[in-house]
C-alpha atoms as a PDB file:
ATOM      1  CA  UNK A   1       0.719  -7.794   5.572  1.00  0.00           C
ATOM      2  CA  UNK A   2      -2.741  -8.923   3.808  1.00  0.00           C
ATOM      3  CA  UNK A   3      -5.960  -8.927   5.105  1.00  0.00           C
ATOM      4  CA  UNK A   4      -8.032 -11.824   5.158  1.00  0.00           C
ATOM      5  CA  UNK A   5     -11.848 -10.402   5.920  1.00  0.00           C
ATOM      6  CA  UNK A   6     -13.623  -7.257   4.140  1.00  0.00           C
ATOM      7  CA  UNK A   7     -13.153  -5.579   7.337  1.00  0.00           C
ATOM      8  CA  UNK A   8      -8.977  -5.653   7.021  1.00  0.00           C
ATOM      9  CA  UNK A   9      -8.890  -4.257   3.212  1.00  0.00           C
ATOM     10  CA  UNK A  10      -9.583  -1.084   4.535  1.00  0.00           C
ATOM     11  CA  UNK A  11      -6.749  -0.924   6.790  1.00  0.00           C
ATOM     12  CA  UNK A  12      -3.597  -2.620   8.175  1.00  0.00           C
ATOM     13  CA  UNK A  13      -2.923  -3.411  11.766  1.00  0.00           C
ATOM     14  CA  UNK A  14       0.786  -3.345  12.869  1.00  0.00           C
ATOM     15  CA  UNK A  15       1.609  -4.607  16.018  1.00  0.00           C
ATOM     16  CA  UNK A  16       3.603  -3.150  19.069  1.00  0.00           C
ATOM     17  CA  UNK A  17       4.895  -4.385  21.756  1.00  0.00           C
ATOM     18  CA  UNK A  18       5.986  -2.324  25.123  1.00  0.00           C
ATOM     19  CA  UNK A  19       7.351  -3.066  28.341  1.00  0.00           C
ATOM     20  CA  UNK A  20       5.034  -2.153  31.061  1.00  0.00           C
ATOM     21  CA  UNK A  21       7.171  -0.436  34.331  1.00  0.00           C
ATOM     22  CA  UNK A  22       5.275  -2.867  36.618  1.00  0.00           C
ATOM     23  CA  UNK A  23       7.545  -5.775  34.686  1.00  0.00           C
ATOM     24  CA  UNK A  24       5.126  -7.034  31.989  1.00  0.00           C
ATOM     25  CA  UNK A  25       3.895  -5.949  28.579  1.00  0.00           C
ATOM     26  CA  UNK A  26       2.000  -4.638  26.814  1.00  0.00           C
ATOM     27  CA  UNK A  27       0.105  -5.194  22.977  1.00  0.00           C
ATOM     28  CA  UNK A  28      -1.249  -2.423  21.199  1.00  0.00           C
ATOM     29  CA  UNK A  29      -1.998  -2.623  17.387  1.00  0.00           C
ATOM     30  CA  UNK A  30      -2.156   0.824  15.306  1.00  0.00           C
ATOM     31  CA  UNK A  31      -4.364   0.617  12.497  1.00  0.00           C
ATOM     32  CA  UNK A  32      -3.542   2.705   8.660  1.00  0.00           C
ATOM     33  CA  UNK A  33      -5.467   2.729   6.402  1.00  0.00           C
ATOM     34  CA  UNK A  34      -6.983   5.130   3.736  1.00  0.00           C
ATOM     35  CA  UNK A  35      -9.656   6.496   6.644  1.00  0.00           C
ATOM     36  CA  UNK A  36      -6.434   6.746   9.254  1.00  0.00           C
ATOM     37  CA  UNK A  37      -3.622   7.894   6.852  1.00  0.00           C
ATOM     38  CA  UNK A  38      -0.138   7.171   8.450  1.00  0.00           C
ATOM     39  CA  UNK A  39       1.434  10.961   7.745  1.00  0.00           C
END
């Protein structure tokens, strides 16, 4: 995944998708990068 502004070289957004109990979903995005190290 490559970023295409100067905001998304610091990090990398990866999606998720859930299934919400009320029969939807749900989209969250978790972002890494070298200020939020995935450990």
């Amino acid at each position: 995944v490559a970023g295409s502004r100067d905001l998304d070289r610091s990090k990398v957004q990866a999606p998720g998708i859930v299934r919400d109990p009320s029969g939807g979903h749900r989209l969250f995005y978790t972002a890494i990068g070298s200020d939020r190290p995935f450990e």
